[in-house]
C-alpha atoms as a PDB file:
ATOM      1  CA  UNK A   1     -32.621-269.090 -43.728  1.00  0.00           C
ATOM      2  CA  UNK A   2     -32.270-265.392 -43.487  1.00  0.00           C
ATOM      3  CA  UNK A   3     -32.975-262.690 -46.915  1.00  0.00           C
ATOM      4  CA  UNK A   4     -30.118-261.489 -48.535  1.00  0.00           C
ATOM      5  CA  UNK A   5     -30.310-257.562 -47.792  1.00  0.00           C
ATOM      6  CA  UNK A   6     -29.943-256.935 -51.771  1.00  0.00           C
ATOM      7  CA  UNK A   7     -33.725-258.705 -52.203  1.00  0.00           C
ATOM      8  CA  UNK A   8     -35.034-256.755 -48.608  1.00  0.00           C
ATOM      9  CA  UNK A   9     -37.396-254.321 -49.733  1.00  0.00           C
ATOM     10  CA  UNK A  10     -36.478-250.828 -48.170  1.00  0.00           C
ATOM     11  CA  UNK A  11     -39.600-248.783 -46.514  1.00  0.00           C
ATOM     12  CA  UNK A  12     -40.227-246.108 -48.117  1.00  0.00           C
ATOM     13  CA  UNK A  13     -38.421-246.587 -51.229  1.00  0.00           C
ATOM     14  CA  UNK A  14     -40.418-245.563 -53.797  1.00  0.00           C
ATOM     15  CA  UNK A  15     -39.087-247.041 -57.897  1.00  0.00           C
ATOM     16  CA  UNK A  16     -39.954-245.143 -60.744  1.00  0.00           C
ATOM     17  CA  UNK A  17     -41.640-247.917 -62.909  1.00  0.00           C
ATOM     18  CA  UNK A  18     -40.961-247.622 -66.583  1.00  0.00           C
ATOM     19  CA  UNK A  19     -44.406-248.882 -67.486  1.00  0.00           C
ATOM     20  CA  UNK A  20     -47.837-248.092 -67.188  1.00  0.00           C
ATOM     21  CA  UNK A  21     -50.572-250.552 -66.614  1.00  0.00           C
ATOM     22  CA  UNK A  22     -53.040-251.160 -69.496  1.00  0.00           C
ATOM     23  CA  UNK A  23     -55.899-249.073 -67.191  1.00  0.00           C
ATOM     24  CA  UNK A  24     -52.988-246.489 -66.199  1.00  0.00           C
ATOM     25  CA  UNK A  25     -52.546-245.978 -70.081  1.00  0.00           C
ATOM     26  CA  UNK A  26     -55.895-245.533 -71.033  1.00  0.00           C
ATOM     27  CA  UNK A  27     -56.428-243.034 -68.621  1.00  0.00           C
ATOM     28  CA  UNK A  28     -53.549-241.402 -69.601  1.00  0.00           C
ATOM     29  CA  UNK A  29     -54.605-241.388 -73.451  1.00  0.00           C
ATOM     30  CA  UNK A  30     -58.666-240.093 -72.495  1.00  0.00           C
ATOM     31  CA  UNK A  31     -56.812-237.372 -70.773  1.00  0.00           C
ATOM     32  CA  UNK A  32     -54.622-236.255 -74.160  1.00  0.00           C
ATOM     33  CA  UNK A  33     -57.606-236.936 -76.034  1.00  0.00           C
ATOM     34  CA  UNK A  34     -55.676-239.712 -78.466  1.00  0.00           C
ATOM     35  CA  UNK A  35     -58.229-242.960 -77.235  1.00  0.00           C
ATOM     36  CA  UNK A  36     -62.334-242.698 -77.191  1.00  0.00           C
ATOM     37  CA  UNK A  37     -64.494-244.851 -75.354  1.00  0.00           C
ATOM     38  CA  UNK A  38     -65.232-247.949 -77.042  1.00  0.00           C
ATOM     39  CA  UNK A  39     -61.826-248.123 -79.073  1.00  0.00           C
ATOM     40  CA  UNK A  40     -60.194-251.312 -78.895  1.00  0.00           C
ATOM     41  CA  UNK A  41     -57.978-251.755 -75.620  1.00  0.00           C
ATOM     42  CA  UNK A  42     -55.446-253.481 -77.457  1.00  0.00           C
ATOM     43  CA  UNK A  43     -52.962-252.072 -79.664  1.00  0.00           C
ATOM     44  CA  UNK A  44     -52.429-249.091 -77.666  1.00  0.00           C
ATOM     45  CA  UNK A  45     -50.203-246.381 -78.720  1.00  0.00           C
ATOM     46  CA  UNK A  46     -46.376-245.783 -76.391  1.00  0.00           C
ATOM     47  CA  UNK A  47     -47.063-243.372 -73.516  1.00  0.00           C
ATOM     48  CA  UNK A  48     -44.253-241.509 -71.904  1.00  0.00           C
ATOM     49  CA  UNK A  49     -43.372-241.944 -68.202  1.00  0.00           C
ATOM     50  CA  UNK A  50     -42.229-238.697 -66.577  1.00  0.00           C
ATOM     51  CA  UNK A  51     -39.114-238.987 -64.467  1.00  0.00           C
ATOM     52  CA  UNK A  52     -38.840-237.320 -61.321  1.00  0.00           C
ATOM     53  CA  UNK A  53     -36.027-235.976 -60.200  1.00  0.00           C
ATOM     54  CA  UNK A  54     -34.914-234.179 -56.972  1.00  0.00           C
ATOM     55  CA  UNK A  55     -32.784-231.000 -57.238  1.00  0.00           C
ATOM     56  CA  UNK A  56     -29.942-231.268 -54.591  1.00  0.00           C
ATOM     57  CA  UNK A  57     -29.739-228.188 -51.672  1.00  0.00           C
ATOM     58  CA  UNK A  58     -26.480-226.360 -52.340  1.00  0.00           C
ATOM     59  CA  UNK A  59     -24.733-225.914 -49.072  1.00  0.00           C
ATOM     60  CA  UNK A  60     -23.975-222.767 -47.586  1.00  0.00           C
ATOM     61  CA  UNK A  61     -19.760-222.535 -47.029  1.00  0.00           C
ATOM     62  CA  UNK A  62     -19.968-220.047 -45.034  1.00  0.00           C
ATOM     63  CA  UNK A  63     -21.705-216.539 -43.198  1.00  0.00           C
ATOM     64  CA  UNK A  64     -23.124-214.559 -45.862  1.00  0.00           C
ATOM     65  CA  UNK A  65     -22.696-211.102 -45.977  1.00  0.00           C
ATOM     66  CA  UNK A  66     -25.765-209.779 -44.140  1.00  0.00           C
ATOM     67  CA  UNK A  67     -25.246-211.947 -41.297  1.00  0.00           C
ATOM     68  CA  UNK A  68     -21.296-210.946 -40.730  1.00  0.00           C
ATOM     69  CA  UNK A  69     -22.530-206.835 -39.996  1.00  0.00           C
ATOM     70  CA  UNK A  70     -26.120-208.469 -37.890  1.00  0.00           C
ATOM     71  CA  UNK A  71     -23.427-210.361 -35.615  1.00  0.00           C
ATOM     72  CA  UNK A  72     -21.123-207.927 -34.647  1.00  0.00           C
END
């Protein structure tokens, strides 16, 4: 029985995970200075995921002004 290609995971797709780990968040809070060595590991404060976002190219419609006098 073949995968449905919904469940195939695509190479090179990378998921922005809404979580950290438990280790991911510590290091996060030693960082920012809000969690000491030797604190309890449990209980920790929230801890913001950045999103990343590309900006998309704006295409050009046509020969700009420079290149119009260059060509002729």
């Amino acid at each position: 029985m073949s995968i449905d290609k919904s469940l195939r995971i695509r190479r090179g797709a990378v998921v922005n995970r809404s979580v950290y780990t438990r280790a991911e968040r510590l290091l996060k809070l030693m960082e920012q200075e809000r969690w000491q060595e030797g604190d309890p590991p449990f209980g920790l404060p929230k801890v913001r995921v950045p999103k990343v976002t590309l900006k998309k190219k704006k295409k050009a419609k046509g020969p700009q002004k420079g290149e119009e006098e260059e060509s002729k």
